[in-house]
Protein backbone atom coordinates (compact mmCIF):
# COMPACT_ATOMS: atom_id res chain seq x y z
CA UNK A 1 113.22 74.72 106.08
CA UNK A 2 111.15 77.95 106.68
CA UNK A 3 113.71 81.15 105.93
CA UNK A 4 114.69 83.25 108.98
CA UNK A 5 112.35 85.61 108.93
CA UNK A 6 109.69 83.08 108.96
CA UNK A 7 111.63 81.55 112.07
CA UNK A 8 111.75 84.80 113.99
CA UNK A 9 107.82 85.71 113.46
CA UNK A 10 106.98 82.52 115.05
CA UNK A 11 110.03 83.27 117.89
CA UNK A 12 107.97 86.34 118.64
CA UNK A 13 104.93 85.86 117.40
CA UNK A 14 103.03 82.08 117.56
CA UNK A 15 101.49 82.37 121.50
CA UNK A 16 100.57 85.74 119.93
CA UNK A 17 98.17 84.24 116.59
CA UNK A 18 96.73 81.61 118.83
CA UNK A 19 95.47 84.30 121.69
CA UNK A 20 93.89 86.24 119.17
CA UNK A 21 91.97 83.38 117.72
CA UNK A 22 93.77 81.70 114.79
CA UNK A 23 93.45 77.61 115.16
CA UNK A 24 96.20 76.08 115.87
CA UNK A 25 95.61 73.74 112.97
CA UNK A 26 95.28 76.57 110.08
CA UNK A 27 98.58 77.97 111.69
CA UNK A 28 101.10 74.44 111.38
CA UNK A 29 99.04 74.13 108.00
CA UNK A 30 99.91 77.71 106.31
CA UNK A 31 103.59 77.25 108.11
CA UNK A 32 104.54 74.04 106.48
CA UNK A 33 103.84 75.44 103.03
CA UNK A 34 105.65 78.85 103.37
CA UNK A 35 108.89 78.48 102.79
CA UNK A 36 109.89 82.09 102.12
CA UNK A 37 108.66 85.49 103.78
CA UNK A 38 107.50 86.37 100.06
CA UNK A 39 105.20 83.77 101.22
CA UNK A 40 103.71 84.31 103.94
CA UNK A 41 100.76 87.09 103.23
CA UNK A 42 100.30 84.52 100.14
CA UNK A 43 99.68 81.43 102.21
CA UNK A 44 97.78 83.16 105.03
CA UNK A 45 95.90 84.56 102.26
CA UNK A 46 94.82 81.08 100.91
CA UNK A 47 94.10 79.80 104.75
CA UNK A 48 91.73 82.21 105.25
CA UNK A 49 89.94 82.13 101.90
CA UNK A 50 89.29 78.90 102.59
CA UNK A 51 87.33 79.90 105.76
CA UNK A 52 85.70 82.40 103.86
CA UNK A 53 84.43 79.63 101.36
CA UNK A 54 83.32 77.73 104.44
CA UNK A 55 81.87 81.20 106.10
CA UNK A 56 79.60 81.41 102.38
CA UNK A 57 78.36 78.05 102.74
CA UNK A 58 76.84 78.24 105.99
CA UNK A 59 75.81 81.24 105.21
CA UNK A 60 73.92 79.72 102.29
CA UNK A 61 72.86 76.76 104.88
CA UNK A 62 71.27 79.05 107.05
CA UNK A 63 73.95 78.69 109.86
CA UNK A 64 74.31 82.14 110.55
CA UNK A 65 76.59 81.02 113.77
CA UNK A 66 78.79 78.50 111.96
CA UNK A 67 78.97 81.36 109.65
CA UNK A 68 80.25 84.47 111.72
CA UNK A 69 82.82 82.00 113.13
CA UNK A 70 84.31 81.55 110.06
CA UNK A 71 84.32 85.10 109.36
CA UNK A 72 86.01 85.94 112.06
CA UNK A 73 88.88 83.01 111.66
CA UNK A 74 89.28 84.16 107.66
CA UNK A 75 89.32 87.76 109.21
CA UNK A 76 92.49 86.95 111.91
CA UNK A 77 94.00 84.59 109.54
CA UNK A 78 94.39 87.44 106.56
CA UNK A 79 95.33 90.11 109.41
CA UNK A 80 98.42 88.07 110.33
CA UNK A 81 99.47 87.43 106.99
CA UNK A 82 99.88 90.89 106.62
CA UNK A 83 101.08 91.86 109.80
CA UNK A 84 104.98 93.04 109.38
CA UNK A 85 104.80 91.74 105.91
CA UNK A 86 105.87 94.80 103.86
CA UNK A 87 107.10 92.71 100.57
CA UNK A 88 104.17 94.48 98.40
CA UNK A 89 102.59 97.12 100.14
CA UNK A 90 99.39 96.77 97.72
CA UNK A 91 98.53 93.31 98.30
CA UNK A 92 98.99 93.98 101.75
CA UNK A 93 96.71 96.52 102.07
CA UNK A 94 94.37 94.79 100.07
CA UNK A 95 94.70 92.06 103.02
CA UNK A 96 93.47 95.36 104.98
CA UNK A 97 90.58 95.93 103.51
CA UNK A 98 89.24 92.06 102.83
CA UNK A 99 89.91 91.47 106.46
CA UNK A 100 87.48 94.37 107.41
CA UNK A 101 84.92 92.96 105.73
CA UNK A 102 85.45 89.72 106.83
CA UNK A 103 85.57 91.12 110.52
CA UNK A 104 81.95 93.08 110.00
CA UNK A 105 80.39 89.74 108.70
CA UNK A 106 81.37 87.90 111.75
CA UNK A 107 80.12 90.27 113.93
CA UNK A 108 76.78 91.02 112.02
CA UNK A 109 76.30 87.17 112.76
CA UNK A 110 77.58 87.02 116.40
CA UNK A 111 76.49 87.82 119.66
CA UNK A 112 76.86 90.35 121.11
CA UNK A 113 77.00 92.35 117.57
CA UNK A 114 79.36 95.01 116.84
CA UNK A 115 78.37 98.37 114.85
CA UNK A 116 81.05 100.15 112.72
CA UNK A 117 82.15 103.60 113.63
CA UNK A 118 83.36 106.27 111.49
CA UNK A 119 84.99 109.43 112.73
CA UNK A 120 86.06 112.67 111.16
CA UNK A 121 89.17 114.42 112.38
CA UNK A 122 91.00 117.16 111.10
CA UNK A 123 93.99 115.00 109.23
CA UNK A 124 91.06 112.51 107.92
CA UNK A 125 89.08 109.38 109.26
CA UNK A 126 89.81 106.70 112.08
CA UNK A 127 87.57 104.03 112.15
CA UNK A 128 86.32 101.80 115.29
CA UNK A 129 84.15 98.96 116.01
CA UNK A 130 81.93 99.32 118.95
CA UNK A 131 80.18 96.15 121.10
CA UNK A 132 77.90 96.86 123.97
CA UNK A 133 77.32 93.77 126.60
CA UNK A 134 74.15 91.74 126.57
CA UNK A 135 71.60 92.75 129.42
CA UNK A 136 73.42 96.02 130.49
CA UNK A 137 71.55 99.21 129.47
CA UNK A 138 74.31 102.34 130.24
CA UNK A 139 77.25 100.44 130.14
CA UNK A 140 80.85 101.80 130.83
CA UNK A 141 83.20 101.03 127.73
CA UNK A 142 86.94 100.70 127.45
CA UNK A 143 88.71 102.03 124.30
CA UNK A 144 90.57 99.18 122.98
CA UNK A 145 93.90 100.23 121.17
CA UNK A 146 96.94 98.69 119.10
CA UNK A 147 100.27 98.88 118.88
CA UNK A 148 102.23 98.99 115.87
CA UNK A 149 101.78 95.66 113.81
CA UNK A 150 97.87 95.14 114.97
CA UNK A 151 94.28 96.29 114.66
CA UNK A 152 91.15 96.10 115.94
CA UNK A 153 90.43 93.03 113.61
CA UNK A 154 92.27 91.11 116.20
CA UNK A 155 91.16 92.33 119.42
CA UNK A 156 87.61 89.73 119.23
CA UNK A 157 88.62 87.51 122.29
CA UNK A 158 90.35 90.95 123.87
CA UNK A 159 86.77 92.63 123.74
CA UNK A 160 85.28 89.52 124.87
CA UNK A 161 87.26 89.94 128.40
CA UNK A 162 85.66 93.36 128.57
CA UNK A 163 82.39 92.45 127.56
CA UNK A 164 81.61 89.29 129.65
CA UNK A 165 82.08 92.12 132.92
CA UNK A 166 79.78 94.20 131.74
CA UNK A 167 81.56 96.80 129.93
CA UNK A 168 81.24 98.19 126.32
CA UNK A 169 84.69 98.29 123.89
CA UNK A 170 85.43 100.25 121.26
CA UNK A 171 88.34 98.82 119.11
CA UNK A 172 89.97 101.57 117.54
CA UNK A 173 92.38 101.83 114.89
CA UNK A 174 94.33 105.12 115.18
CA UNK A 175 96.92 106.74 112.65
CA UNK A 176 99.25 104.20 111.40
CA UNK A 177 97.22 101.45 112.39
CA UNK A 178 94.65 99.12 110.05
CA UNK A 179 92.45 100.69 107.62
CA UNK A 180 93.40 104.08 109.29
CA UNK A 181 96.56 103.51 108.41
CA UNK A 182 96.28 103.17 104.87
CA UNK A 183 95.74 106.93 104.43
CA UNK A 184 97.07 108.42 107.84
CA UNK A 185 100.50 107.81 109.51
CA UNK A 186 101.55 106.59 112.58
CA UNK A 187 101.79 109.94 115.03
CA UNK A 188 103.12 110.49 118.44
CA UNK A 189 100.37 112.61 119.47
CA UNK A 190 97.95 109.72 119.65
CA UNK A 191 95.19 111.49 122.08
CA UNK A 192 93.85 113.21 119.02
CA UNK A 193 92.18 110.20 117.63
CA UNK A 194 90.88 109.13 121.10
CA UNK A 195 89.50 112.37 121.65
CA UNK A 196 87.79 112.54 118.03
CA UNK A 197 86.19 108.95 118.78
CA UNK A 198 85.18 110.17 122.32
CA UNK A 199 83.88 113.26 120.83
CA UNK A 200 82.25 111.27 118.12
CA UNK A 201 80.42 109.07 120.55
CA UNK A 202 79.72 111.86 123.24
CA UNK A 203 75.94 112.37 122.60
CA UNK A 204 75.16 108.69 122.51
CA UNK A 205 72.73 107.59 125.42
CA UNK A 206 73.83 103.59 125.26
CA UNK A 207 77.12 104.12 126.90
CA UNK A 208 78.12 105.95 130.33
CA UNK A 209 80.03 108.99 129.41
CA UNK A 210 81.53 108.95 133.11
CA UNK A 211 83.23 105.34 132.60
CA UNK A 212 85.57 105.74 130.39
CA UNK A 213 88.75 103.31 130.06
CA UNK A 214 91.58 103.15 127.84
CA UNK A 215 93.49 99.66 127.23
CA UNK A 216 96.61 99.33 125.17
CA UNK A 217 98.96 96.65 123.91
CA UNK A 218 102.43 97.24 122.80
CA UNK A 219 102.60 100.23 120.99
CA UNK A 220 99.28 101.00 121.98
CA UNK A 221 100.72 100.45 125.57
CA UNK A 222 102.35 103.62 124.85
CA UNK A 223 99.66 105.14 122.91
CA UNK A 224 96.99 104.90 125.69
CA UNK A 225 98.96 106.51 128.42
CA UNK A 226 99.97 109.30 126.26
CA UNK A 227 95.75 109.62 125.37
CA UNK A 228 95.20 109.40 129.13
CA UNK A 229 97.56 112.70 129.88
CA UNK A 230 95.87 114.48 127.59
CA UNK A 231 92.27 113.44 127.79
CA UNK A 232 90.14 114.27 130.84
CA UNK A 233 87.42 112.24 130.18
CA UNK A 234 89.74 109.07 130.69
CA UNK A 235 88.57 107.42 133.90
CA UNK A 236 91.53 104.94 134.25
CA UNK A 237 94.20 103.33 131.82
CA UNK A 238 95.92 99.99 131.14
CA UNK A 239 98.92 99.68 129.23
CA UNK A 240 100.28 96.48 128.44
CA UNK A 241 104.10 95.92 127.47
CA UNK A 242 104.27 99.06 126.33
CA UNK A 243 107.34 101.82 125.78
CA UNK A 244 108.73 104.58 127.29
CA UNK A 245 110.65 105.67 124.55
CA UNK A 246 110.17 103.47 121.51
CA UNK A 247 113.20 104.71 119.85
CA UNK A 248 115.65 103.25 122.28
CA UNK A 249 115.26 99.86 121.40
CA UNK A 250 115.30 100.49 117.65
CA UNK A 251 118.80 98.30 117.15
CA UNK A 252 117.24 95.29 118.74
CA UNK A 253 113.87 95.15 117.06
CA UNK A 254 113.23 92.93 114.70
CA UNK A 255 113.92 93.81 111.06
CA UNK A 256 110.57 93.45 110.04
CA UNK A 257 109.18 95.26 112.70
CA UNK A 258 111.82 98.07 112.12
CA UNK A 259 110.50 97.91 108.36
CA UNK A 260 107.10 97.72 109.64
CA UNK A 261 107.31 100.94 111.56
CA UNK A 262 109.64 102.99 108.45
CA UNK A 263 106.41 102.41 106.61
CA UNK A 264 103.59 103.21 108.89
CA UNK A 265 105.33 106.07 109.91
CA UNK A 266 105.81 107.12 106.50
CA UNK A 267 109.45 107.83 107.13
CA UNK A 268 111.93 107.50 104.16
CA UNK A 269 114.20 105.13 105.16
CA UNK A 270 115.71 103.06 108.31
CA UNK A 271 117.56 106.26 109.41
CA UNK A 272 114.27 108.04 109.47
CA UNK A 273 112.35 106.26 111.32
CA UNK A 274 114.25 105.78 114.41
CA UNK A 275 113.88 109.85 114.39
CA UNK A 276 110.28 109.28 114.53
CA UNK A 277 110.39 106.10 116.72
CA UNK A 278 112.36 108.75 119.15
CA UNK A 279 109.34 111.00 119.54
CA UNK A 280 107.32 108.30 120.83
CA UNK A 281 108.21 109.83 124.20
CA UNK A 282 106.28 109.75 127.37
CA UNK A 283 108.80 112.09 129.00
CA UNK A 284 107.10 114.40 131.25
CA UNK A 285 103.69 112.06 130.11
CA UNK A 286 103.64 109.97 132.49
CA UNK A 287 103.39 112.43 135.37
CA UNK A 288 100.37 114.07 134.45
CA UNK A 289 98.15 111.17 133.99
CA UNK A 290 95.80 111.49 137.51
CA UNK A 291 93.73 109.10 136.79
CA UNK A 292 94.48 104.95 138.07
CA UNK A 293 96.90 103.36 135.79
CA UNK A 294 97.94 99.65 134.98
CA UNK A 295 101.06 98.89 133.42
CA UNK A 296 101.42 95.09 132.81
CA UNK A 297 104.21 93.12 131.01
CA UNK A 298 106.31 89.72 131.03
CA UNK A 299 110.15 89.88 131.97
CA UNK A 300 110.74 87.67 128.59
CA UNK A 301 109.50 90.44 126.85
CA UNK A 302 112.12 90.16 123.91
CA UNK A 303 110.52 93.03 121.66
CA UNK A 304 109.81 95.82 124.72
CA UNK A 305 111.79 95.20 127.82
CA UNK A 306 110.14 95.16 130.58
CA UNK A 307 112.11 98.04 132.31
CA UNK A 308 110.54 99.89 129.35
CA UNK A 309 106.79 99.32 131.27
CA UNK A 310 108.30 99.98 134.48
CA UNK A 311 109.84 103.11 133.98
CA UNK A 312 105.97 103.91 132.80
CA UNK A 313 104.89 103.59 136.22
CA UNK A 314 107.34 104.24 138.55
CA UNK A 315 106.65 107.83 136.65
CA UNK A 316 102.68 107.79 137.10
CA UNK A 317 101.10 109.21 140.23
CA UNK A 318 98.66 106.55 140.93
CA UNK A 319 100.87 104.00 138.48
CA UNK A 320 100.57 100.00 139.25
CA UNK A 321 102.67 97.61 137.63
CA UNK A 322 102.73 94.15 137.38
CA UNK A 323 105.13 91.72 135.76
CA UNK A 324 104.85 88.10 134.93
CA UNK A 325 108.28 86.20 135.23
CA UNK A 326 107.25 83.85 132.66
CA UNK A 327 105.76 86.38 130.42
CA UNK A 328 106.48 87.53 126.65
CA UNK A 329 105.82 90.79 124.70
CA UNK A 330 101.95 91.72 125.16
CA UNK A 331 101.67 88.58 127.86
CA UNK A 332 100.81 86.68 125.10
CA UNK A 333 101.54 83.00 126.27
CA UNK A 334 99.61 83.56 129.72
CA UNK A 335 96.36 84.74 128.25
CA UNK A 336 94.05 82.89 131.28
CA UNK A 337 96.25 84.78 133.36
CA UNK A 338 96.93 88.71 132.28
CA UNK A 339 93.42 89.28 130.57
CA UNK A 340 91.03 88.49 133.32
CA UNK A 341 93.85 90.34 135.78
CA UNK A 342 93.08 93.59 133.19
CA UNK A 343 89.72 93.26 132.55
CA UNK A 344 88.88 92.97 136.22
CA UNK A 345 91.26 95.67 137.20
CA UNK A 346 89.09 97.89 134.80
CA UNK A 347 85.94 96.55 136.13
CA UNK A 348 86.82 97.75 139.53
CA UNK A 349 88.15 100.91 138.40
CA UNK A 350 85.11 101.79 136.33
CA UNK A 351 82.45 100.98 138.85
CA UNK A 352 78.94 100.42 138.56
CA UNK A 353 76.23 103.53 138.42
């Protein structure tokens, strides 16, 4: 029998993997051979070499479709091996930077594309993928951003909802988060990396500077918010199971998402990072974001409670929120429903020039 840890990833996290594109097959495959959490980046690691192997071959074929699709699947598969896995921090972020890779060969083989961005800040570099919709010459685009455990490797069929409306997305990964995160740690001052990407892209005439969206899950549900107070250019913001506080949960999390966070946040120990988790804060936040927001969650959310999301808008001027009864953390397990909900509520907010 898997170990507990094992068991409580899949409590949390299975509707999770299979949103975000892993098969269902590769997923009860790498499961029944991981018996231990030591495991699990090793096993994942395996699964999605062998769509990488597959990925080479139709590459080699000429199958430049078959190819990117396989790419993407070794891409997701590595990402949640190495999720919450914090057992050795090396191989983990060598899982990082493999499923980057694997991520930009899908998309140099897929439709619509995706270019790579690469920002410059004052603490360092964040680092982005951008897709613009087929057939739509000044598009608006929506800021796609993380929460603690994820990265823009795993937002594909997220930026898909976006992009089938018309909109542009730029997946971001901020301080703490993916590649970013390997040299920069988390920070509760996230609107500094959104406003270095928007600066970044500011001069480009492919996207409509005056449509600007922000979209967040989890963590990132409380990073966009807290980007939206601070950044005028924000047109309207989603947040989606995100905190208020992310400290006042800490007992109840998971250990490896506890773990998770102590080392993201470079803190020194368990003690430590609830201090930090504490100044994720949107205290006095909320109420300055003018600007339409969306705060969405389930009422199974067993990670974020849902009175977390709610206290988000009941504090936001122009602050909707909807909750699914049936709903887990990030909606997961209703993705027909909550996506195309979001993605149209963005559509309308954003407009057409």
């Amino acid at each position: 029998m898997p170990d507990a840890a094992i068991e409580t990833a899949l409590a949390h996290w299975a509707p999770r993997l299979i949103q975000n594109g892993v098969d269902y097959n590769d997923m009860t495959a790498t499961v029944a051979r991981t018996q231990t959490w030591a495991d699990w980046l090793p096993q994942w690691n395996r699964t999605a070499d062998e769509q990488a192997e597959f990925a080479r071959e139709a590459d080699v074929a000429g199958h430049p479709l078959t190819a990117g699709q396989a790419w993407r699947r070794a891409s997701v598969n590595r990402h949640f091996g190495k999720f919450v896995w914090t057992v050795d921090l090396e191989l983990a972020a060598e899982a990082t930077r493999v499923s980057v890779r694997e991520t930009l060969a899908a998309l140099e083989r897929l439709d619509p594309s995706g270019e790579r961005l690469e920002v410059a800040f004052a603490e360092g570099m964040v680092y982005a993928n951008l897709r613009r919709p087929p057939g739509v010459d000044l598009p608006s685009y929506v800021v796609l951003i993380p929460g603690l455990d994820s990265t823009k490797e795993e937002f594909f069929y997220f930026e898909q909802s976006f992009l089938d409306r018309g909109m542009a997305t730029i997946a971001l990964d901020g301080p703490g988060q993916g590649e970013t995160g390997l040299a920069l740690p988390i920070r509760h001052d996230y609107e500094v990396a959104v406003t270095a990407l928007l600066d970044h892209v500011a001069a480009r005439a492919d996207l409509d500077h005056e449509r600007i969206g922000l979209a967040g899950v989890s963590l990132g549900g409380y990073y966009a918010p807290r980007a939206a107070a601070h950044e005028p250019r924000v047109a309207a913001v989603a947040g989606i199971s995100g905190p208020f506080r992310f400290g006042d949960m800490w007992d109840d999390l998971p250990p490896m998402t506890r773990q998770t966070f102590v080392v993201k946040s470079g803190a020194r120990d368990d003690e430590e990072g609830r201090r930090l988790a504490l100044t994720l804060d949107l205290t006095e936040q909320c109420r300055r974001i003018s600007v339409p927001a969306l705060y969405v969650t389930g009422r199974l959310d067993r990670l974020i409670p849902w009175q977390q999301t709610r206290r988000q808008a009941d504090e936001t001027p122009k602050g909707t929120f909807v909750c699914f009864p049936e709903g887990n953390h990030g909606v997961s397990n209703l993705p027909s429903k909550a996506r195309p909900m979001i993605a149209d509520w963005m559509a309308d907010q954003l407009g057409k020039r």
